[in-house]
PDB file of N, CA and C in Angstrom:
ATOM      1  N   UNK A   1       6.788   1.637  -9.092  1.00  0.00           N
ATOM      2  CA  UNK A   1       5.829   1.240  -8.049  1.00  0.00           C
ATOM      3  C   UNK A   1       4.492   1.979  -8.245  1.00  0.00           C
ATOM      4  N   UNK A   2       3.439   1.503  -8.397  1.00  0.00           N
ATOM      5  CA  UNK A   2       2.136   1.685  -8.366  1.00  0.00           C
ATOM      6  C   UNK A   2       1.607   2.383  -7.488  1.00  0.00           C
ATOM      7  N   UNK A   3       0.865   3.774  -7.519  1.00  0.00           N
ATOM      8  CA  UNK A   3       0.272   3.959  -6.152  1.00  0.00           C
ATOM      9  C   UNK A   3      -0.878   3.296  -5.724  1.00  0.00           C
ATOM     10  N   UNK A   4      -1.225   3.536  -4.175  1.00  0.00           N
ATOM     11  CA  UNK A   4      -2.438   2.503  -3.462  1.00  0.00           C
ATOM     12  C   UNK A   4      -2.941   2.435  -3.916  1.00  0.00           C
ATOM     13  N   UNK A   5      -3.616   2.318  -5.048  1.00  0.00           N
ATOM     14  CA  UNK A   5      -4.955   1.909  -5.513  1.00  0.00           C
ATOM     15  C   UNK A   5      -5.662   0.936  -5.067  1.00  0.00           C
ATOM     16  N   UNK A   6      -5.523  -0.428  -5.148  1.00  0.00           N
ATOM     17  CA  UNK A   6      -5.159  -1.402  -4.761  1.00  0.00           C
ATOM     18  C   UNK A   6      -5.391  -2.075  -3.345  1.00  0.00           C
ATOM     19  N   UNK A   7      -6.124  -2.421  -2.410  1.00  0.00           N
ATOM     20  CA  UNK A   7      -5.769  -2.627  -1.069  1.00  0.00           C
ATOM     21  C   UNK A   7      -4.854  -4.149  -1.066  1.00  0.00           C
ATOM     22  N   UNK A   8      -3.596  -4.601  -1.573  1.00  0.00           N
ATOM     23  CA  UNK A   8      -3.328  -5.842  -1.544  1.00  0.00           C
ATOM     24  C   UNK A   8      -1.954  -5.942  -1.393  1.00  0.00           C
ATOM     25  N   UNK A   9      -1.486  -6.635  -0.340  1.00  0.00           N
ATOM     26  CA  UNK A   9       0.162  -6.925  -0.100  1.00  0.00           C
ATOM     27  C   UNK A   9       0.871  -7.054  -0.965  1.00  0.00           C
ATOM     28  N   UNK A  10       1.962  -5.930  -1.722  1.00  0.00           N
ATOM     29  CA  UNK A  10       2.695  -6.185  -2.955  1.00  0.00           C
ATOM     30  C   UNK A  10       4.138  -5.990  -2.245  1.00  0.00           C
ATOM     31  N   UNK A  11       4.575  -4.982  -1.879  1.00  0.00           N
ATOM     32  CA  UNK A  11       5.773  -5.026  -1.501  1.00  0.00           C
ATOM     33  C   UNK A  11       5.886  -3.725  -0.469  1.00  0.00           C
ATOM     34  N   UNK A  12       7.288  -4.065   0.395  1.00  0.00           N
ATOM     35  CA  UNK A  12       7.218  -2.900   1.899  1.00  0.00           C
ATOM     36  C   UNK A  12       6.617  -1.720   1.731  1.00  0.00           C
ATOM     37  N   UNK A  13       6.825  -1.306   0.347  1.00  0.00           N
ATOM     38  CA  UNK A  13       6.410   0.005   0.187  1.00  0.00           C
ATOM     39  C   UNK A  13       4.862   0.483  -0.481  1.00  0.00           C
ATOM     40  N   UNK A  14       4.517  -0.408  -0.709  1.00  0.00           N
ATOM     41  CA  UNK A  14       2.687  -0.661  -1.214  1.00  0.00           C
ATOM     42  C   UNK A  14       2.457  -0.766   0.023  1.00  0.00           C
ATOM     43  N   UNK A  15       2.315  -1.873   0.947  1.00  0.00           N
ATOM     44  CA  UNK A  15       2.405  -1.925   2.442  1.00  0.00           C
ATOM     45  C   UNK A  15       2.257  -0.676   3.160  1.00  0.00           C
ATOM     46  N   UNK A  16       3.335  -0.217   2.930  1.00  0.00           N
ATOM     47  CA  UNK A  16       3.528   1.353   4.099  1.00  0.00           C
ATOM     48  C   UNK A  16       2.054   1.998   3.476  1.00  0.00           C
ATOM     49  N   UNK A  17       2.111   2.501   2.680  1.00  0.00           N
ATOM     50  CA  UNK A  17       1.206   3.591   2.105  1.00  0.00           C
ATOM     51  C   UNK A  17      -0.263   3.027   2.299  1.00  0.00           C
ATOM     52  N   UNK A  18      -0.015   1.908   2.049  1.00  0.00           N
ATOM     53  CA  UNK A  18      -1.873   1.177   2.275  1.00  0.00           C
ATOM     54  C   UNK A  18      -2.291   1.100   4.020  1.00  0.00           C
ATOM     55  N   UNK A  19      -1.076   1.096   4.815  1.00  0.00           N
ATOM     56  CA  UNK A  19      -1.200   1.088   6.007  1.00  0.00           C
ATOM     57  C   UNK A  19      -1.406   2.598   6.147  1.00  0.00           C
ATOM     58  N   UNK A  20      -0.666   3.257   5.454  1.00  0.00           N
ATOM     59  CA  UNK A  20      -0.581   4.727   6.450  1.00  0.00           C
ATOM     60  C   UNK A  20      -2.088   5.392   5.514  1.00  0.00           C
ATOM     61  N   UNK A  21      -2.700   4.682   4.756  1.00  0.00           N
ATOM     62  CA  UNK A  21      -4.073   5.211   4.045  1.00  0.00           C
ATOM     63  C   UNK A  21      -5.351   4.575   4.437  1.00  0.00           C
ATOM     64  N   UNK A  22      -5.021   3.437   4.761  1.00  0.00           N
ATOM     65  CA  UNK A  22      -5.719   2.662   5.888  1.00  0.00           C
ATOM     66  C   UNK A  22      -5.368   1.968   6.698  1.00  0.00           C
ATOM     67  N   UNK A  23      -5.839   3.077   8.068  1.00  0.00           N
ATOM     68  CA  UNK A  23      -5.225   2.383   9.289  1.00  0.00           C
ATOM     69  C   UNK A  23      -5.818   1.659   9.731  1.00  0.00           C
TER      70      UNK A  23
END
């Protein structure tokens, strides 16, 4: 799994981290 880099819906756990990095 990729970290956030990324702001784009990939999977629950890209999700969590992009949420909890931008709220």
């Amino acid at each position: 799994m990729p970290p956030p880099r990324n702001h784009y819906p990939a999977t629950t756990t890209t999700a969590n981290t992009s949420r909890r990095h931008c709220p």
